[in-house]
Protein backbone atom coordinates (compact mmCIF):
# COMPACT_ATOMS: atom_id res chain seq x y z
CA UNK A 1 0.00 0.00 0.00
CA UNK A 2 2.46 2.18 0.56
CA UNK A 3 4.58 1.83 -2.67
CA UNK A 4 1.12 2.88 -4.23
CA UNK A 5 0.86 5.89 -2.39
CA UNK A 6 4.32 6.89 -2.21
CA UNK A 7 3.79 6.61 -6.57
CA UNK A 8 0.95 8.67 -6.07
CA UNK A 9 2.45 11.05 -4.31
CA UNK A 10 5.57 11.23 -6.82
CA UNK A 11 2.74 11.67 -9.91
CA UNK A 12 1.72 14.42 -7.95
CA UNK A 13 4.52 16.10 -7.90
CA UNK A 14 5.41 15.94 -11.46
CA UNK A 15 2.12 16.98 -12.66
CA UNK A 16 3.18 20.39 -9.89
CA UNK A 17 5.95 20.30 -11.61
CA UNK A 18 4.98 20.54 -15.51
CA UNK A 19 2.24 22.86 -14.49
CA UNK A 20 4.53 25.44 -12.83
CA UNK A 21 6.82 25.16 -15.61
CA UNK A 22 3.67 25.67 -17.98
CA UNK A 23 2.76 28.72 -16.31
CA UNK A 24 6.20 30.49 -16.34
CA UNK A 25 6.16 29.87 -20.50
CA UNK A 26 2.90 31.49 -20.31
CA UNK A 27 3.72 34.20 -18.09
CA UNK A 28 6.41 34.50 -21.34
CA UNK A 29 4.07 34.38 -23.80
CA UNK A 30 1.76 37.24 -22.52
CA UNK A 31 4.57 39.47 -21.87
CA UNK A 32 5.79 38.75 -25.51
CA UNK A 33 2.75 39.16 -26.88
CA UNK A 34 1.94 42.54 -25.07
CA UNK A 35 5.50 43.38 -26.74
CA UNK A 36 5.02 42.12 -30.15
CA UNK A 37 7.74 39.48 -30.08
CA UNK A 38 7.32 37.36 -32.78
CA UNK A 39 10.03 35.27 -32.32
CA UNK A 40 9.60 34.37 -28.33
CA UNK A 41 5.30 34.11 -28.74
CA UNK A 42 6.68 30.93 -31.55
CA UNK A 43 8.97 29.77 -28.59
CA UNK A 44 6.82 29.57 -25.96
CA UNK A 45 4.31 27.92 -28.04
CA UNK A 46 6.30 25.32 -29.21
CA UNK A 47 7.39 24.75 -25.45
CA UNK A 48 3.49 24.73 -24.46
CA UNK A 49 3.14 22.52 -26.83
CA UNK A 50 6.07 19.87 -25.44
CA UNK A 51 4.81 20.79 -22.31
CA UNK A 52 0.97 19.53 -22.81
CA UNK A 53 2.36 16.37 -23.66
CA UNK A 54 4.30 15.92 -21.14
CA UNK A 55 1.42 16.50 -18.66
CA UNK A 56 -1.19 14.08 -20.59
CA UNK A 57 1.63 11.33 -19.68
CA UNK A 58 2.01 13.29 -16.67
CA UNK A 59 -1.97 13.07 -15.82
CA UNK A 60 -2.35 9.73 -17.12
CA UNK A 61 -0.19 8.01 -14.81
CA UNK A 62 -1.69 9.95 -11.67
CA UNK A 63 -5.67 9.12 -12.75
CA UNK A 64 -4.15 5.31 -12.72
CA UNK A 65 -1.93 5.55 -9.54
CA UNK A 66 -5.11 7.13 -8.16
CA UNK A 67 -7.42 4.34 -8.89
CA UNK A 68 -5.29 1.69 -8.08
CA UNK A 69 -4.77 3.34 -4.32
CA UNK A 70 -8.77 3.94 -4.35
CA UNK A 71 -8.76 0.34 -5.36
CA UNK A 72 -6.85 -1.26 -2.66
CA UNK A 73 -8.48 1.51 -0.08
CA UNK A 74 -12.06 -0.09 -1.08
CA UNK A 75 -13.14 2.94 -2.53
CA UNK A 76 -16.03 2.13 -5.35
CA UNK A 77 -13.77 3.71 -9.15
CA UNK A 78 -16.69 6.23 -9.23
CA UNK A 79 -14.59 8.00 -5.63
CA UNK A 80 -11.75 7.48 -7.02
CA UNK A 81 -9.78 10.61 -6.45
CA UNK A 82 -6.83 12.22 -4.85
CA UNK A 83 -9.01 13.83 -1.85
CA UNK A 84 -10.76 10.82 -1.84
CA UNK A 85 -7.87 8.56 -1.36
CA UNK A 86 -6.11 10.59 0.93
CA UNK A 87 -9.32 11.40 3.09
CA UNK A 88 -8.93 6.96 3.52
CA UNK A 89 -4.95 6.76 3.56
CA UNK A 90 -4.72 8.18 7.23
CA UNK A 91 -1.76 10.45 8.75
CA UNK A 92 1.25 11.24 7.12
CA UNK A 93 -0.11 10.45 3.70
CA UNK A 94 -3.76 12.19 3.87
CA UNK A 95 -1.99 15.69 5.26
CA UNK A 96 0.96 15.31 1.94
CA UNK A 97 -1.91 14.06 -0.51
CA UNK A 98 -3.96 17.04 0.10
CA UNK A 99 -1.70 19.67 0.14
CA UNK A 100 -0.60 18.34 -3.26
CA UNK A 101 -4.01 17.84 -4.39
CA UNK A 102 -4.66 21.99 -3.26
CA UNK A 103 -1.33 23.06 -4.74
CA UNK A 104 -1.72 21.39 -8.31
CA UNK A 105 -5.91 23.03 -7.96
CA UNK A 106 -4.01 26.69 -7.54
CA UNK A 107 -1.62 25.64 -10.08
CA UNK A 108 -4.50 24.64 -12.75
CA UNK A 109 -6.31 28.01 -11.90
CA UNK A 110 -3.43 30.34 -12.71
CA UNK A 111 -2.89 28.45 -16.13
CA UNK A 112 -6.53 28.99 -17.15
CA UNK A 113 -6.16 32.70 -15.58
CA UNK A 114 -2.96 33.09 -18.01
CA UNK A 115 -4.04 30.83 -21.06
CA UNK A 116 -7.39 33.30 -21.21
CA UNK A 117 -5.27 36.35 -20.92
CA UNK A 118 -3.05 35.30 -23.69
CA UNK A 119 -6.35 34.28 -25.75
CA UNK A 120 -7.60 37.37 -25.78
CA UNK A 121 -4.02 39.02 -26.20
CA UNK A 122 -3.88 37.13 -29.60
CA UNK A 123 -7.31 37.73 -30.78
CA UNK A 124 -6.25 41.64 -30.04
CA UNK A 125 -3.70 40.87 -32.54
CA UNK A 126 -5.21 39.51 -35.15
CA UNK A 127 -8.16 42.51 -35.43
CA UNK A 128 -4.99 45.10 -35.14
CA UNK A 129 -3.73 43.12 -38.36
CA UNK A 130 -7.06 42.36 -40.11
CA UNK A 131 -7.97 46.35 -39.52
CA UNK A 132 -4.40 47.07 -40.50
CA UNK A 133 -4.66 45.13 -44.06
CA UNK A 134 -8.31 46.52 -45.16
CA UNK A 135 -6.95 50.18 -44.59
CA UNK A 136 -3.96 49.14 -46.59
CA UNK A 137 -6.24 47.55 -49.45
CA UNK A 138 -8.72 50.92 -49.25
CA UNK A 139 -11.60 49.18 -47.88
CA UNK A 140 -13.69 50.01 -44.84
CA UNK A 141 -14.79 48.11 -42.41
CA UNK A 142 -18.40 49.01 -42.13
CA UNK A 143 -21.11 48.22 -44.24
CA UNK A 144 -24.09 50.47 -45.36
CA UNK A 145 -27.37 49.60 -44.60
CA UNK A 146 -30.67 50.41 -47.16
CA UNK A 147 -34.26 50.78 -45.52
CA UNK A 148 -35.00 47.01 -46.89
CA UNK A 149 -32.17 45.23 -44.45
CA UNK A 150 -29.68 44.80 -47.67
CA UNK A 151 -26.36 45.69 -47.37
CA UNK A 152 -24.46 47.99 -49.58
CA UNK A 153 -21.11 48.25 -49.66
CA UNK A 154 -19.60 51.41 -50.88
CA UNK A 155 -17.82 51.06 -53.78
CA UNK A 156 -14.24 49.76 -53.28
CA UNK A 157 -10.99 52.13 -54.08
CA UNK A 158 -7.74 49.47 -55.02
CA UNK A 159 -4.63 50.64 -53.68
CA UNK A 160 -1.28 49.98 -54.86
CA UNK A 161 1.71 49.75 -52.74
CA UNK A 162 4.88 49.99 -55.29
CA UNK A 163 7.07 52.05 -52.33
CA UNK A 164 7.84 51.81 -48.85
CA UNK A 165 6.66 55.30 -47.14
């Protein structure tokens, strides 16, 4: 039993781990993205990206050191989960178990917190750049409206760009 818990506790900690590490690159990517860096917003999502893998392995082997502890605790598999498990695993492990449990909650929160900042961030960017390219091309962005609901766009000027200003 306690081999199972002491792997529990050790998939617990990696998961803290990755997801720390995950919200530093994040913490990256906003600030490059409020800066317009280019070059570190590809870095830091490539790194997100070997990250998120890392933590579905990561994940994976907690949700199955968690059942098999839940298992051999005589939980039913629809309890099976950390609080759970450490709620039935008595003192020293129930005290670590939850304070990892709490820490990788915090941890998830501050991800989301980040990973919506840096949504909207980029979705800033692209309207700067889709504004950008219809004043470039001479078209606006509004459409006219006739007293029947149609819309009618006012007649297009083409633009051409043969110098840098």
């Amino acid at each position: 039993m306690i081999e199972v818990l002491k792997a529990l506790e050790e998939s617990l900690s990696e998961e803290i781990r990755l997801e720390r590490t995950l919200l530093e690159v994040g913490t990256r990517k906003r600030d490059a993205l409020v800066a317009l860096d280019l070059r570190e917003v590809e870095q830091a999502t490539s790194q997100e990206h070997n990250l998120l893998v890392a933590l579905g392995g990561s994940a994976e082997r907690r949700m199955r050191r968690t059942s098999d502890a839940a298992r051999l605790l005589g939980l039913p598999e629809a309890e099976a989960s950390v609080t759970r498990v450490a709620q039935r695993a008595g003192e020293p492990w129930s005290a670590r178990l939850l304070a990892q449990a709490g820490e990788l909650r915090g941890t998830l929160r501050s991800v989301s917190r980040v990973n919506a900042a840096n949504s909207q961030l980029a979705q800033q960017s692209i309207g700067h750049v889709q504004r950008f390219f219809l004043v470039l091309s001479g078209q606006k962005d509004e459409v006219t409206y006739t007293r029947r609901g149609t819309g009618l766009r006012p007649e297009i000027r083409k633009i051409m760009i043969d110098q840098v200003i």
